[in-house]
Protein backbone atom coordinates (compact mmCIF):
# COMPACT_ATOMS: atom_id res chain seq x y z
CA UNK A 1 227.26 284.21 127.99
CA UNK A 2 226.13 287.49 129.14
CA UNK A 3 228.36 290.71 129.58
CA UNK A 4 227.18 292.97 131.34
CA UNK A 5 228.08 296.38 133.11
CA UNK A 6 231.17 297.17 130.64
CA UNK A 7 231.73 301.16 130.26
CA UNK A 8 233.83 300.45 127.12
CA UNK A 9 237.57 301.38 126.20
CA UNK A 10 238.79 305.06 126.38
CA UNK A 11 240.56 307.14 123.86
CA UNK A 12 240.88 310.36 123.30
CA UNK A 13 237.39 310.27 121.46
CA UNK A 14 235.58 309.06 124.15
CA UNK A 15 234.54 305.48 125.06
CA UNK A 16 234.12 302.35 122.71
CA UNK A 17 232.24 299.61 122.95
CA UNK A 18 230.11 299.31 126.58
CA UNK A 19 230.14 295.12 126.13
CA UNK A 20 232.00 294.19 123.12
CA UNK A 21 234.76 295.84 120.93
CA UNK A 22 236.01 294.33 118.15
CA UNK A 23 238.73 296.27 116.25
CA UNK A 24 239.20 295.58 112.25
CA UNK A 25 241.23 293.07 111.15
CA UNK A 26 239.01 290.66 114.13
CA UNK A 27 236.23 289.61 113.79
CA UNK A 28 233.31 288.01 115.76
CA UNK A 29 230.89 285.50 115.81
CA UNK A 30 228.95 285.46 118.83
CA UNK A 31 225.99 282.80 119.61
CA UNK A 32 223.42 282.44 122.27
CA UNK A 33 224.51 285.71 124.46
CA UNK A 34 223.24 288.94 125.72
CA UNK A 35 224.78 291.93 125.64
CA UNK A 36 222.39 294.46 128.62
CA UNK A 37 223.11 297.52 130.77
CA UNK A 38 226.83 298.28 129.12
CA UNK A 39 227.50 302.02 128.24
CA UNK A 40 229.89 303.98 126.42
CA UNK A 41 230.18 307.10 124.11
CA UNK A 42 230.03 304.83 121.30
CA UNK A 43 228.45 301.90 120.82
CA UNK A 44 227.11 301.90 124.49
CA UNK A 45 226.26 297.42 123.58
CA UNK A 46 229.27 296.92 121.00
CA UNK A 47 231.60 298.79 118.84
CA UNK A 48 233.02 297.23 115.56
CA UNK A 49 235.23 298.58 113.41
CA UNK A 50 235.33 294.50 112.20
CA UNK A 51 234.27 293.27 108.42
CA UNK A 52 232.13 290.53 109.65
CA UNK A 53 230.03 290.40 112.59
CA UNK A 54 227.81 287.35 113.22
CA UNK A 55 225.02 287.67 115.83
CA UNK A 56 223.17 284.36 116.46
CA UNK A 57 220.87 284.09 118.89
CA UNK A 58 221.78 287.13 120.35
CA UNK A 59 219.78 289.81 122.87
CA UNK A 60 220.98 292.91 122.78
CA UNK A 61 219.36 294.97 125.48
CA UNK A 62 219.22 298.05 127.36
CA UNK A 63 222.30 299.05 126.52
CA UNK A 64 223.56 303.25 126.23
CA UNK A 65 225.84 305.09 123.84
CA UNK A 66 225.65 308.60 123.00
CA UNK A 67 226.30 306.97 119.01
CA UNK A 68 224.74 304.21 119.20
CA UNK A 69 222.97 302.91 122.29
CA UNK A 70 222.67 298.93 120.89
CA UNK A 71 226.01 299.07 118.40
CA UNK A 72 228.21 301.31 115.98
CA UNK A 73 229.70 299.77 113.08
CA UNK A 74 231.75 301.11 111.53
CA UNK A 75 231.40 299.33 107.85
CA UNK A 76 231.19 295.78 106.89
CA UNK A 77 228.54 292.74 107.22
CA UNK A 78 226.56 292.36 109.89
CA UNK A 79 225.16 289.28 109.68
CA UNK A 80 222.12 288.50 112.33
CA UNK A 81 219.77 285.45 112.77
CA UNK A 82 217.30 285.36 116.03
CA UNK A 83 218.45 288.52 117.27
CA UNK A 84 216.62 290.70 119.67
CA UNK A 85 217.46 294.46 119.54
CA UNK A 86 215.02 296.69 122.21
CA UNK A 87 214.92 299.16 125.24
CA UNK A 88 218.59 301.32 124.65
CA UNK A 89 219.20 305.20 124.86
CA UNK A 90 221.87 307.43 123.13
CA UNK A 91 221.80 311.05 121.87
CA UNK A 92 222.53 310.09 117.82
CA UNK A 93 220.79 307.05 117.32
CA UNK A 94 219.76 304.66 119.95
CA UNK A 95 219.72 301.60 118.03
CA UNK A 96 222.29 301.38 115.21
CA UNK A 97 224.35 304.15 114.05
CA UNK A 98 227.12 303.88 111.23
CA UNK A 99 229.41 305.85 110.05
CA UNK A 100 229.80 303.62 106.42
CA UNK A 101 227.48 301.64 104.26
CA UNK A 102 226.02 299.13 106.17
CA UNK A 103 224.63 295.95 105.36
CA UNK A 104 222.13 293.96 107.27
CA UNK A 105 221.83 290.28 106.26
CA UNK A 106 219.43 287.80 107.33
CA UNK A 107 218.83 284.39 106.59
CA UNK A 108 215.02 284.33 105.48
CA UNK A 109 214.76 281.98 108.06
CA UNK A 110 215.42 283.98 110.74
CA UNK A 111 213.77 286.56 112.83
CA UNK A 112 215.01 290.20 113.57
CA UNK A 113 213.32 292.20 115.59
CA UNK A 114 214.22 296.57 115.92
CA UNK A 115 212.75 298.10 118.21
């Protein structure tokens, strides 16, 4: 699966989630995807406001948010295994920015890379 080209959902706050929203009670488990060139004022690659996101296999790429270019989260687990993360833009933080404790959790296993 890849998504690509998404300019997010629009409140009055701006824009959510370029590729991928996911709004709390959801939540998402997403395997062997990319998520590239989406935008929006937050979380220009994906927005969660979910308490469990599951990235598997996963490239997040080149992706812009004015708070965070890659993803926001907005508390809860993220839980990532063979994930790329690389090449975004936004004015806060252009990889990850969250607004609660956040928790990164992977399998030793696995390979993250930030960057």
């Amino acid at each position: 699966l890849t998504i690509t080209g998404g300019t997010g959902t629009t409140s009055s706050n701006g824009t959510f989630g370029g590729g991928v929203i996911v709004i709390n009670p959801a939540t998402l488990s997403l395997y062997e995807s990319i998520i590239t060139a989406n935008s929006a004022t937050n979380g220009g690659g994906i927005y969660s406001t979910s308490p469990f996101l599951e990235l598997n296999d996963v490239k997040i790429l080149a992706n812009d948010g004015y708070a965070g270019g890659a993803f926001l989260q907005e508390g809860g687990v993220v839980t990532a295994q063979h994930v790329l993360i690389a090449n975004h833009t936004g004015a806060l933080m252009d990889f990850i920015w969250s607004r609660r404790p956040l928790r990164l959790s992977t399998p030793p296993s696995s390979t993250t890379t930030m960057g």
